[in-house]
N, C-alpha and C. Protein backbone atom coordinates (compact mmCIF):
# COMPACT_ATOMS: atom_id res chain seq x y z
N UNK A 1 -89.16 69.90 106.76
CA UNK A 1 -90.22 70.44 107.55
C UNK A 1 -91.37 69.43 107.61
N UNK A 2 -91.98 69.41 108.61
CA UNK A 2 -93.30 68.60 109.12
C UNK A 2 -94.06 68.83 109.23
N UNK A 3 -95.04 68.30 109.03
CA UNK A 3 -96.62 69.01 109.63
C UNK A 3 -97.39 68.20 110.20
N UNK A 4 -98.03 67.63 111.29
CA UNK A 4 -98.91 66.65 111.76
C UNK A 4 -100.48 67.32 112.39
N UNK A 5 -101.42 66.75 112.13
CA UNK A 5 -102.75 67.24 112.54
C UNK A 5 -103.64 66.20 113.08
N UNK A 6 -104.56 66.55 113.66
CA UNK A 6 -105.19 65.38 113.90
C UNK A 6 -106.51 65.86 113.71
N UNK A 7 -107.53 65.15 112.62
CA UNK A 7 -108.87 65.11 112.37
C UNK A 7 -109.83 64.46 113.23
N UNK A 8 -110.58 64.73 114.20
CA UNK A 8 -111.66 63.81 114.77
C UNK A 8 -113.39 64.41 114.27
N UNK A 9 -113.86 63.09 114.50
CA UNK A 9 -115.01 63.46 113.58
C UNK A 9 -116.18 63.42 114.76
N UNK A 10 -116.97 64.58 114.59
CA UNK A 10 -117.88 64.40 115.84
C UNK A 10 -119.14 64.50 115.20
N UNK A 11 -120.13 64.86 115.81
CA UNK A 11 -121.26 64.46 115.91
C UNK A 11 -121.96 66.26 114.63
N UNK A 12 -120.77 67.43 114.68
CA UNK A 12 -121.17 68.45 114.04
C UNK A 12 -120.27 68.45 112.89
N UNK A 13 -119.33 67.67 112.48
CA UNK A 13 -118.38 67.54 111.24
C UNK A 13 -117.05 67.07 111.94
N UNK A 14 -115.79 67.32 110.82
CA UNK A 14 -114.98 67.02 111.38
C UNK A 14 -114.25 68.37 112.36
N UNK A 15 -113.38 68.10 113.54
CA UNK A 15 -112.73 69.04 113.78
C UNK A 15 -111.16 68.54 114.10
N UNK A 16 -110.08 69.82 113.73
CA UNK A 16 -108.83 69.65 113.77
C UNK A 16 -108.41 70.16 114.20
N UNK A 17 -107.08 70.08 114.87
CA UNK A 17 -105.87 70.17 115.68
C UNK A 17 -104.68 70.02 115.20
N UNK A 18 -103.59 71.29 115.36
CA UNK A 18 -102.19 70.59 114.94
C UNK A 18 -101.93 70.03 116.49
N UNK A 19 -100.90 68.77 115.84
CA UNK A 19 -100.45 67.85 117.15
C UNK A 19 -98.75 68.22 117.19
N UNK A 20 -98.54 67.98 118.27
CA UNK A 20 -96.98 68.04 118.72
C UNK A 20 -95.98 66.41 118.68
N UNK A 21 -95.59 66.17 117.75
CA UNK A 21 -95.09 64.84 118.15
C UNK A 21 -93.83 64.83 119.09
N UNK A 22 -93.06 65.99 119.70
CA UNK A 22 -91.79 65.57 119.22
C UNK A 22 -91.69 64.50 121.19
N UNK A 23 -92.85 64.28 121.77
CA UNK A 23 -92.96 63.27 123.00
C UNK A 23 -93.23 61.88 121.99
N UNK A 24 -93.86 61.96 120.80
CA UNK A 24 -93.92 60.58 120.38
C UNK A 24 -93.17 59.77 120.05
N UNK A 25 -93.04 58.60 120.70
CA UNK A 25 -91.97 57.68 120.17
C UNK A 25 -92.51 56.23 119.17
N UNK A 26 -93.67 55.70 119.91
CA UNK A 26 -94.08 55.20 119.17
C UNK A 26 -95.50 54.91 118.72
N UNK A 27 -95.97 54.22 118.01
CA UNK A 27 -97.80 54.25 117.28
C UNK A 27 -98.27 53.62 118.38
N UNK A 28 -98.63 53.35 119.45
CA UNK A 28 -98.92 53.23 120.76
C UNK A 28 -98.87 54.83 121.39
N UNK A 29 -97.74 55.34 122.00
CA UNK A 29 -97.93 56.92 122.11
C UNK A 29 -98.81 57.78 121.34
N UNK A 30 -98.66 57.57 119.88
CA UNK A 30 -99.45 58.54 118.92
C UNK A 30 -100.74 58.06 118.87
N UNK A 31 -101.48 56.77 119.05
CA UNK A 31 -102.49 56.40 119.18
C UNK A 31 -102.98 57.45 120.54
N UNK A 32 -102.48 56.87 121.85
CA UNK A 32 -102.51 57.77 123.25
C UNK A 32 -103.24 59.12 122.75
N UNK A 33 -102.19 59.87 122.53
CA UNK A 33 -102.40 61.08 121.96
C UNK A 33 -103.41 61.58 120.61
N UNK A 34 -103.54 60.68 120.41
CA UNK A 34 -104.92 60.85 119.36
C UNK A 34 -106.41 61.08 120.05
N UNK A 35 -106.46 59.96 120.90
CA UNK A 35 -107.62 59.52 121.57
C UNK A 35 -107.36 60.64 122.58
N UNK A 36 -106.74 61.30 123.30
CA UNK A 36 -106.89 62.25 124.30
C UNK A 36 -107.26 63.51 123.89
N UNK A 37 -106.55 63.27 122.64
CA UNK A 37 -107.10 64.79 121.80
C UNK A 37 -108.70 65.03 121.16
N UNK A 38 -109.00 63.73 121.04
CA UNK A 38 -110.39 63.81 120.61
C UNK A 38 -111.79 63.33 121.81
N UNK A 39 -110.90 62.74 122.74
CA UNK A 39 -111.79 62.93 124.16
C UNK A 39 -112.11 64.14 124.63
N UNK A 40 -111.09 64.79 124.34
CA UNK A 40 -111.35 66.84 124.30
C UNK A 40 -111.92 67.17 123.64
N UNK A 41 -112.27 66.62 122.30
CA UNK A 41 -113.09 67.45 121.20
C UNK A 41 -114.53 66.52 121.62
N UNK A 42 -114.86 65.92 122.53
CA UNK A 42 -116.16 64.55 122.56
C UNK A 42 -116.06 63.91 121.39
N UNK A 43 -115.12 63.39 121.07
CA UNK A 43 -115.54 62.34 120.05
C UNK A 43 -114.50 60.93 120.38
N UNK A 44 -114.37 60.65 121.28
CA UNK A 44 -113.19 59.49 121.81
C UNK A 44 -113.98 58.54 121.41
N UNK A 45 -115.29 58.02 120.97
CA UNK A 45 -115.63 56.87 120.44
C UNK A 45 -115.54 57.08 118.91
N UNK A 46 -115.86 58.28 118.36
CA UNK A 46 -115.74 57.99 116.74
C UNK A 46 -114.53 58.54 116.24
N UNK A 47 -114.41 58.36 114.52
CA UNK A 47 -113.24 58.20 113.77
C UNK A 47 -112.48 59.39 114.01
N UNK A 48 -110.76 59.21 114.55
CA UNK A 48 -110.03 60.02 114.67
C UNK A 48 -108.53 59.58 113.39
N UNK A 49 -108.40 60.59 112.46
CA UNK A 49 -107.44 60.60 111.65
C UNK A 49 -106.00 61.38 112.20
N UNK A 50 -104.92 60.96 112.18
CA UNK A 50 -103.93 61.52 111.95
C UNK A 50 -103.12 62.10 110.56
N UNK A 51 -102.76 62.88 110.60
CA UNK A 51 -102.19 62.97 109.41
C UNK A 51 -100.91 63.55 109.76
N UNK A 52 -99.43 63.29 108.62
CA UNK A 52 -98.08 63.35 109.01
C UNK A 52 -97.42 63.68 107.83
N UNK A 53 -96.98 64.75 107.37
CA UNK A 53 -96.55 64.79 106.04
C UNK A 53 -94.94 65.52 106.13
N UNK A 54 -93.59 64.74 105.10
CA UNK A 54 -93.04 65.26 105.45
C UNK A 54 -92.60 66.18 103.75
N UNK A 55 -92.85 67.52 103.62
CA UNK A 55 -92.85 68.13 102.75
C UNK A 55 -92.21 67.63 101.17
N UNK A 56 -93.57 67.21 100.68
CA UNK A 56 -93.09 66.62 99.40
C UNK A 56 -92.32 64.92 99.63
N UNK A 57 -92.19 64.63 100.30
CA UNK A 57 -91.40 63.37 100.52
C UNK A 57 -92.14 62.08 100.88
N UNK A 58 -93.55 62.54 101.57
CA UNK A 58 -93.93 61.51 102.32
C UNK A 58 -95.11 61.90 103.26
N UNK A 59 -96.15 61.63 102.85
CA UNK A 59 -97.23 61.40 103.61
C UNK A 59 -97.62 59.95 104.71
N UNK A 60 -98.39 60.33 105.57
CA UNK A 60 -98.96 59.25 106.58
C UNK A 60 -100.41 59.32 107.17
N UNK A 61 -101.41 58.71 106.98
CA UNK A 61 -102.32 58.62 107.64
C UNK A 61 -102.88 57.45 108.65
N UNK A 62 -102.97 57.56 110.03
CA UNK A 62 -103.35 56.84 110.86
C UNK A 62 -104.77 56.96 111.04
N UNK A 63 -105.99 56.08 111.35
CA UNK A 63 -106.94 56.03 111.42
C UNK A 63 -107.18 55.08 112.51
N UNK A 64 -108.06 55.36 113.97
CA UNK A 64 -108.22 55.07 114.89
C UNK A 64 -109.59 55.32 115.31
N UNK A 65 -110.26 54.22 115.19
CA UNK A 65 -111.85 53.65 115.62
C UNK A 65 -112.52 53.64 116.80
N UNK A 66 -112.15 54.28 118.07
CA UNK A 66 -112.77 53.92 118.99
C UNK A 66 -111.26 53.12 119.64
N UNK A 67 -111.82 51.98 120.20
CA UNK A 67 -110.73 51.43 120.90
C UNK A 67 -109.78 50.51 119.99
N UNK A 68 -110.23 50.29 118.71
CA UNK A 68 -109.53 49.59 117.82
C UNK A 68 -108.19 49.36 117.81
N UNK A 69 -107.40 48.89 116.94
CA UNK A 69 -106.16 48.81 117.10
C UNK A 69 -105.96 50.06 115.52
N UNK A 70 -104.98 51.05 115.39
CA UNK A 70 -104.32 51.78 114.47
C UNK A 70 -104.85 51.12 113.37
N UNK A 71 -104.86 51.83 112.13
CA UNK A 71 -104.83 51.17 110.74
C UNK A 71 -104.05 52.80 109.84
N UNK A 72 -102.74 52.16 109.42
CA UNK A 72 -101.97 52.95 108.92
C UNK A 72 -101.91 52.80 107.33
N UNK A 73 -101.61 54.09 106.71
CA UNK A 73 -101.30 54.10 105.55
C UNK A 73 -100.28 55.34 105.13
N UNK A 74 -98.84 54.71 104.57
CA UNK A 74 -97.56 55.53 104.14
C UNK A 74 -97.68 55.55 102.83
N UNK A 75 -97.35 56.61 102.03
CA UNK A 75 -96.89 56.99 100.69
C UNK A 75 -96.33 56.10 100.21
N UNK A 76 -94.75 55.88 100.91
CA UNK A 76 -93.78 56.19 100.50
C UNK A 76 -93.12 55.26 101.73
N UNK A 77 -92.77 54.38 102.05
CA UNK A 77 -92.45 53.44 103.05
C UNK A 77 -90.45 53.96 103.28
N UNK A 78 -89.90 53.96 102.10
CA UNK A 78 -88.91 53.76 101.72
C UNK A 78 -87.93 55.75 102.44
N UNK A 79 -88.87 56.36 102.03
CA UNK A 79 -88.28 57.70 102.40
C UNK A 79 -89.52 58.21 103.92
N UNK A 80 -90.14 57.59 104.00
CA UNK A 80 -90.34 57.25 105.83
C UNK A 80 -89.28 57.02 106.62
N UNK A 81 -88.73 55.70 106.10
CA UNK A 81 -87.72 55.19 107.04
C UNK A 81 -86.75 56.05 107.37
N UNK A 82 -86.50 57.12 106.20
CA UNK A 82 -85.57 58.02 106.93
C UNK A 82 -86.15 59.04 107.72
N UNK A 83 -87.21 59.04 108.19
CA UNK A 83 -87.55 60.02 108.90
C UNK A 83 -88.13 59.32 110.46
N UNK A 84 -87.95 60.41 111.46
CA UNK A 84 -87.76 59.89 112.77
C UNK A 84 -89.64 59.57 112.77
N UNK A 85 -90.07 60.69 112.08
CA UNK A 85 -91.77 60.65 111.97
C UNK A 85 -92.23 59.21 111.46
N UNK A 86 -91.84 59.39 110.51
CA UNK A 86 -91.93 58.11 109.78
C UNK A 86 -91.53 56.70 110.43
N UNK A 87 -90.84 56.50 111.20
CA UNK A 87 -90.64 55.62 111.47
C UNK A 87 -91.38 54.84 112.77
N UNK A 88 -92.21 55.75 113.41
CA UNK A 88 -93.56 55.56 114.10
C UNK A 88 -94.15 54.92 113.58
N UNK A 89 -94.31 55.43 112.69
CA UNK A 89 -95.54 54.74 111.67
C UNK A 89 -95.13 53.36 110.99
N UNK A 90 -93.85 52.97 110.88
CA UNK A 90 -93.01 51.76 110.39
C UNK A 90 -93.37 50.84 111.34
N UNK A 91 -94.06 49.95 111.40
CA UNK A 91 -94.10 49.00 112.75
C UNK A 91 -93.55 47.80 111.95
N UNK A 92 -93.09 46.54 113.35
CA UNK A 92 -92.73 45.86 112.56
C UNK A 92 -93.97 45.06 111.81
N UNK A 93 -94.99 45.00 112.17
CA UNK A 93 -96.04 44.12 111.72
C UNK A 93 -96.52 45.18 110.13
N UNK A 94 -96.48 46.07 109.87
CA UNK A 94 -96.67 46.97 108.85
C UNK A 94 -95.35 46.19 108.05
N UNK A 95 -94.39 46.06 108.23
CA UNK A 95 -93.08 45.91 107.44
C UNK A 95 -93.25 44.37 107.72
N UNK A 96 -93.98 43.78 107.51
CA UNK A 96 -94.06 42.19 107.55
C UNK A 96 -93.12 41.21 108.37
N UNK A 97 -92.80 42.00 109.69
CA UNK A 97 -91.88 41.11 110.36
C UNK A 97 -92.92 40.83 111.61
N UNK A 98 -91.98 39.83 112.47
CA UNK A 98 -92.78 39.31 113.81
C UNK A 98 -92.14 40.28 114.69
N UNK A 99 -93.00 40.48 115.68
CA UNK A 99 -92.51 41.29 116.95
C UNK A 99 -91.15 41.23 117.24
N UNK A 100 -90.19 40.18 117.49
CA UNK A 100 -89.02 39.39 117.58
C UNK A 100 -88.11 40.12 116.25
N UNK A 101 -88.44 40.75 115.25
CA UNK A 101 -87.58 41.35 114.35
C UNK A 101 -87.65 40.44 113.48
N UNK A 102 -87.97 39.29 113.28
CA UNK A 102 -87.69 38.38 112.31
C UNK A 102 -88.73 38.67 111.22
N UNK A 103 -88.65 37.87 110.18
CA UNK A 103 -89.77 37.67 109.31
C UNK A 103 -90.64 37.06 109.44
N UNK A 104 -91.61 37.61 109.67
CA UNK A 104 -93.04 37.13 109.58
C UNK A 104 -93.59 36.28 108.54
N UNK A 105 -93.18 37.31 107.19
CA UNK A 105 -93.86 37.07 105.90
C UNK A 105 -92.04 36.45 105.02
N UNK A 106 -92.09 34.94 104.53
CA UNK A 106 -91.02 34.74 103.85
C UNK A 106 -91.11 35.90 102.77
N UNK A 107 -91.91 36.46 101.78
CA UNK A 107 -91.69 36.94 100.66
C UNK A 107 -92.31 38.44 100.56
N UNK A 108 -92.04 39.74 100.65
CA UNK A 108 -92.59 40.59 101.19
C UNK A 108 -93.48 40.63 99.35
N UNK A 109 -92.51 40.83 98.58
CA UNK A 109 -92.95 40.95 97.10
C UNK A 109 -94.32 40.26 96.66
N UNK A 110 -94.32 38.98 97.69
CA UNK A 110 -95.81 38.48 97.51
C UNK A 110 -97.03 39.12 97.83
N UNK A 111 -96.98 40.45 99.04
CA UNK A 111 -97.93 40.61 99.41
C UNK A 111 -98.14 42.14 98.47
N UNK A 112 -96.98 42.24 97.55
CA UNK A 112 -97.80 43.84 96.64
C UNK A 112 -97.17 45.04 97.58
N UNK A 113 -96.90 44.90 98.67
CA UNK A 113 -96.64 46.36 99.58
C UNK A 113 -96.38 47.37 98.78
N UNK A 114 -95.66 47.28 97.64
CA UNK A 114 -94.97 48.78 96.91
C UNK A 114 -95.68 48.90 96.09
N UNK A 115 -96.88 48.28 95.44
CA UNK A 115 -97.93 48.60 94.18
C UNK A 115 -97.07 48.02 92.94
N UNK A 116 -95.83 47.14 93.12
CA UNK A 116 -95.17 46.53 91.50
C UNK A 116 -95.32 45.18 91.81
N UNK A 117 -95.48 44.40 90.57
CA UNK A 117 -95.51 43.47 90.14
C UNK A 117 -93.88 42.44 90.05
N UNK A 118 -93.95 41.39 90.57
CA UNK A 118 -92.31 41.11 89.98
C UNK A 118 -92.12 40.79 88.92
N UNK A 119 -90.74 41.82 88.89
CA UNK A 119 -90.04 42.12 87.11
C UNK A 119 -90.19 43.52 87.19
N UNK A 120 -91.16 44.19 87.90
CA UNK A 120 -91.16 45.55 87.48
C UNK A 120 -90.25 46.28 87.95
N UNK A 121 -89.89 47.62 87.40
CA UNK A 121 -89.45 48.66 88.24
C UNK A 121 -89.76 48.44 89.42
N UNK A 122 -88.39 48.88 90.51
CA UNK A 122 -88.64 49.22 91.89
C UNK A 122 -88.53 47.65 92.43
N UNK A 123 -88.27 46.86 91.94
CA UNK A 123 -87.82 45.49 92.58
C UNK A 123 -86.46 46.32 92.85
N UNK A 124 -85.47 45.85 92.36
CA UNK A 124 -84.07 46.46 92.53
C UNK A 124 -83.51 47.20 93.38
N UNK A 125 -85.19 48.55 93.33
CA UNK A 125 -83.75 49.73 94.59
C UNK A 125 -84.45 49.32 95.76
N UNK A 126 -85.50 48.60 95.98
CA UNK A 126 -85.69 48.59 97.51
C UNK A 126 -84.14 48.15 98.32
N UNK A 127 -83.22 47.40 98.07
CA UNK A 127 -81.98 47.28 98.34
C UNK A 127 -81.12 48.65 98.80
N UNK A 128 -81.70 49.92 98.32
CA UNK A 128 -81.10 50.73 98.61
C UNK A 128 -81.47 51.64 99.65
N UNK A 129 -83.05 51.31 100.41
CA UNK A 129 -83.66 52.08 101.02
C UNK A 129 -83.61 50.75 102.24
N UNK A 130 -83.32 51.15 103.75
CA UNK A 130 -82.92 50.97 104.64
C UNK A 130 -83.66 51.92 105.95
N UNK A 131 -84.57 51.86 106.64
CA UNK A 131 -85.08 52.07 108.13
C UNK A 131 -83.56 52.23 109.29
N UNK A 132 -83.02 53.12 110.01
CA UNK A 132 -82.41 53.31 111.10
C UNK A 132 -81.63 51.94 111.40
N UNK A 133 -82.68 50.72 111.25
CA UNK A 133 -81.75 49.24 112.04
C UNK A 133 -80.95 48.83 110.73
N UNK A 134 -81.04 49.31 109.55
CA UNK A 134 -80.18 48.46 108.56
C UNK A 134 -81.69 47.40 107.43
N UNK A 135 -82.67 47.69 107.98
CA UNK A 135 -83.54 46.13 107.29
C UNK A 135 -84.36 47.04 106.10
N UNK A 136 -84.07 46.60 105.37
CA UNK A 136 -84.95 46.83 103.85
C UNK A 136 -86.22 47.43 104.14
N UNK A 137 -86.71 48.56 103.35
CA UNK A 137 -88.11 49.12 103.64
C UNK A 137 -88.70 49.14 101.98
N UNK A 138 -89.24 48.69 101.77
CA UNK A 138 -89.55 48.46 100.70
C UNK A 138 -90.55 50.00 99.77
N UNK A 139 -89.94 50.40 98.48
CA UNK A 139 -90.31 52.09 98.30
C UNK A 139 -91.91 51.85 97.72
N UNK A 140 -92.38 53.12 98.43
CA UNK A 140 -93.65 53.03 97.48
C UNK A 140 -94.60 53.06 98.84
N UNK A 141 -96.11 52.79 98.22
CA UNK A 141 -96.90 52.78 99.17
C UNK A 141 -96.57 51.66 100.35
N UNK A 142 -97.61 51.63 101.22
CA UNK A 142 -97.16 50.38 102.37
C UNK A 142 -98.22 50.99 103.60
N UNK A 143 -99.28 49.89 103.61
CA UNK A 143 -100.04 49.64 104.55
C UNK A 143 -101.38 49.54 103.97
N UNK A 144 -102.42 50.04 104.86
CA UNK A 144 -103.71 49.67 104.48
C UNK A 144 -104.37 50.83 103.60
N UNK A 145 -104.32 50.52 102.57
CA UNK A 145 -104.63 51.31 101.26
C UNK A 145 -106.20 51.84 101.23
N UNK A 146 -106.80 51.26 101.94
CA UNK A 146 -108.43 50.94 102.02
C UNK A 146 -108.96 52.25 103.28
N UNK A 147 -107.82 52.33 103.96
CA UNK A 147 -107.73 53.27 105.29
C UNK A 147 -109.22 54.34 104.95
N UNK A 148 -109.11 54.84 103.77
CA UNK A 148 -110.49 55.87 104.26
C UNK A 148 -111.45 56.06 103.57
N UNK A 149 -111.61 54.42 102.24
CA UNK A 149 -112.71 54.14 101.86
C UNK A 149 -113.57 54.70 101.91
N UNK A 150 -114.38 54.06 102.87
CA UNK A 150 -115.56 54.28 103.43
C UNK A 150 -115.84 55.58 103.90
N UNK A 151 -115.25 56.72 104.05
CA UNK A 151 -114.93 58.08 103.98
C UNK A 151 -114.55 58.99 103.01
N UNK A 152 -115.06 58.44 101.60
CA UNK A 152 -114.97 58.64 100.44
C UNK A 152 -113.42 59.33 99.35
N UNK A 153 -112.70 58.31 100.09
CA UNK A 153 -111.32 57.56 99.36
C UNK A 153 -111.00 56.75 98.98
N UNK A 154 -111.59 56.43 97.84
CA UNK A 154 -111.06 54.85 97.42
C UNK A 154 -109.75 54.83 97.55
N UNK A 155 -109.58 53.35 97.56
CA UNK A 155 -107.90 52.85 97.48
C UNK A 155 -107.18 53.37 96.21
N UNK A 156 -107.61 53.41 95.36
CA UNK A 156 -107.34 53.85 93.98
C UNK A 156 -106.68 55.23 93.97
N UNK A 157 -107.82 56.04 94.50
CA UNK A 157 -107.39 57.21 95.04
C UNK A 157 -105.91 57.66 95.65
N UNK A 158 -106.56 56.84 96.67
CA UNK A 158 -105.28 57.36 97.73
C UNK A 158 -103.87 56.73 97.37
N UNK A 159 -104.23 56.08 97.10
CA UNK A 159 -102.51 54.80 95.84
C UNK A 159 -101.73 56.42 94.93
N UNK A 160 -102.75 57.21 94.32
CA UNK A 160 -101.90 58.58 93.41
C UNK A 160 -101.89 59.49 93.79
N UNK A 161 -102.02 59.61 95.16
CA UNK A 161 -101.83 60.88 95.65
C UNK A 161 -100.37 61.13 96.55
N UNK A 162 -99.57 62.08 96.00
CA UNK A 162 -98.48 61.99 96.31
C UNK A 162 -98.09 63.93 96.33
N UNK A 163 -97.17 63.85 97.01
CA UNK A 163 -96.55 65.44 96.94
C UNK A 163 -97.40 66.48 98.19
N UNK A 164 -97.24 68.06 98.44
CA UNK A 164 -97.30 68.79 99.20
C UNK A 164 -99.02 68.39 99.40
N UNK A 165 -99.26 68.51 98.19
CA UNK A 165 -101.09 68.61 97.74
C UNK A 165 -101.62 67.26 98.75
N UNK A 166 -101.25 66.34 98.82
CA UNK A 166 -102.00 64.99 99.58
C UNK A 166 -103.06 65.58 100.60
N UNK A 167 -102.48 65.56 101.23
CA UNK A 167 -103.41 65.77 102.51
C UNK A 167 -104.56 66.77 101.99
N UNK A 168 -103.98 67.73 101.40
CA UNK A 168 -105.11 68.78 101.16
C UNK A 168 -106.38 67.95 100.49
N UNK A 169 -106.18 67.36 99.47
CA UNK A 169 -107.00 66.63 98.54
C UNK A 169 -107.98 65.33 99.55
N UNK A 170 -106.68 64.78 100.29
CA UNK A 170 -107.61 63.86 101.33
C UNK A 170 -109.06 64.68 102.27
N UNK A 171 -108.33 66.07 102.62
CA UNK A 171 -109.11 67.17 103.58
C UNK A 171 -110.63 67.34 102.72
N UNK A 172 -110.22 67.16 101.41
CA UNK A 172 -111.50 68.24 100.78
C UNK A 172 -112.35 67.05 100.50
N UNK A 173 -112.01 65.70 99.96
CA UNK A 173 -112.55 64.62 99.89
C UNK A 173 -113.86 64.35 101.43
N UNK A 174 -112.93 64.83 102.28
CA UNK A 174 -113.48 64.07 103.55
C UNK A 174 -114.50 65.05 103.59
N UNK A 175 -114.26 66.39 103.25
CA UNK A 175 -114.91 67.54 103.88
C UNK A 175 -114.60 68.07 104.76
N UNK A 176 -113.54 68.47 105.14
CA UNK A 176 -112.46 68.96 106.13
C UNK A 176 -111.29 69.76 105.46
N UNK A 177 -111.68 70.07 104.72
CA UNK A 177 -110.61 71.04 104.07
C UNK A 177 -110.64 71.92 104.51
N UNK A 178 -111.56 72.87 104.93
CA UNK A 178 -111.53 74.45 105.47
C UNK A 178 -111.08 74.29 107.27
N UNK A 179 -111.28 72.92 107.74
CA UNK A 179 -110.78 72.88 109.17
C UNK A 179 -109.26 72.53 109.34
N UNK A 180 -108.82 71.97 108.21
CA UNK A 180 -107.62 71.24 108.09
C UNK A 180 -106.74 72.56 107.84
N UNK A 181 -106.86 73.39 107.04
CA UNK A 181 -106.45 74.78 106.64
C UNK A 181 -106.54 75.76 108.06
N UNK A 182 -107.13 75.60 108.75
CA UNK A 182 -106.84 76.19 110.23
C UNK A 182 -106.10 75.52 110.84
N UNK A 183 -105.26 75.43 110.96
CA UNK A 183 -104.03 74.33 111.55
C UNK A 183 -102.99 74.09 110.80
N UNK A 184 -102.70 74.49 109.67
CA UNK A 184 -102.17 74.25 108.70
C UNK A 184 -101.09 75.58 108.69
């Protein structure tokens, strides 16, 4: 089961919406649909959040600035990939490849994506977790960790938040918990 919402923040707090993905194909579409949804609420210039959770398995938050480009952040990269939701949110530039499918980044392990160190746990099974095309998704967090900082989430934060509870905890942080719970 799924749940997707979309938070936009206006000028009287935040307000929310459950969203319909099943027209979305990709974080270009869901961007679309973010910004149309919050041009309805007047807030198409300020901060619009997505949120995507797939019960216990996997959270997603998209964060969209105005005309900016997306800034994403997954749980759980690895049990995304199996999900059609999730895999929106998988871009190749998020998964360190070039547009072209190739590798972008020679060493993904260099850039930390999963929160381990090499030698640690979780080197090993990324081998076993695989995205729809066959290419390694590496388990664990993956993307911009920093996503809602400045909206009083540290990275720290949002790095241990895992399970049904996420979002809720992100909601009450932001101050959107009682709007997020109407949609919910």
């Amino acid at each position: 089961m799924y749940f997707a919402a979309l938070l936009a923040r206006t000028e009287d707090g935040w307000e929310a919406s459950d969203t319909e993905l099943d027209d979305v194909e990709t974080l270009s579409d869901l961007s679309d649909l973010a910004r149309e949804a919050a041009a309805e609420a007047g807030a198409e210039d300020d901060t619009i959040l997505v949120f995507i959770e797939q019960e216990d398995a996997w959270f997603g938050v998209v964060r969209i600035d105005g005309e900016e480009d997306p800034r994403i952040y997954v749980s759980d990269a690895a049990a995304a990939a199996r999900s059609s939701y999730g895999e929106i949110l998988l871009t190749d530039e998020l998964l360190g490849k070039a547009p072209d499918g190739s590798e972008a980044v020679d060493d993904l392990d260099a850039l930390d994506l999963d929160g381990t160190e090499d030698g640690e746990p979780g080197d090993e099974a990324a081998s076993d977790d695989e995205d729809a095309g066959g290419e390694v998704v590496p388990p664990g967090p993956l993307g911009d960790s920093g996503v809602l900082a400045d909206l009083g989430v540290p990275e720290k934060d949002l790095l241990t938040l895992d399970g049904a509870d996420a979002l809720s905890e992100i909601a009450d942080a932001l101050g959107a918990s009682e709007v997020l719970e109407t949609v919910r």
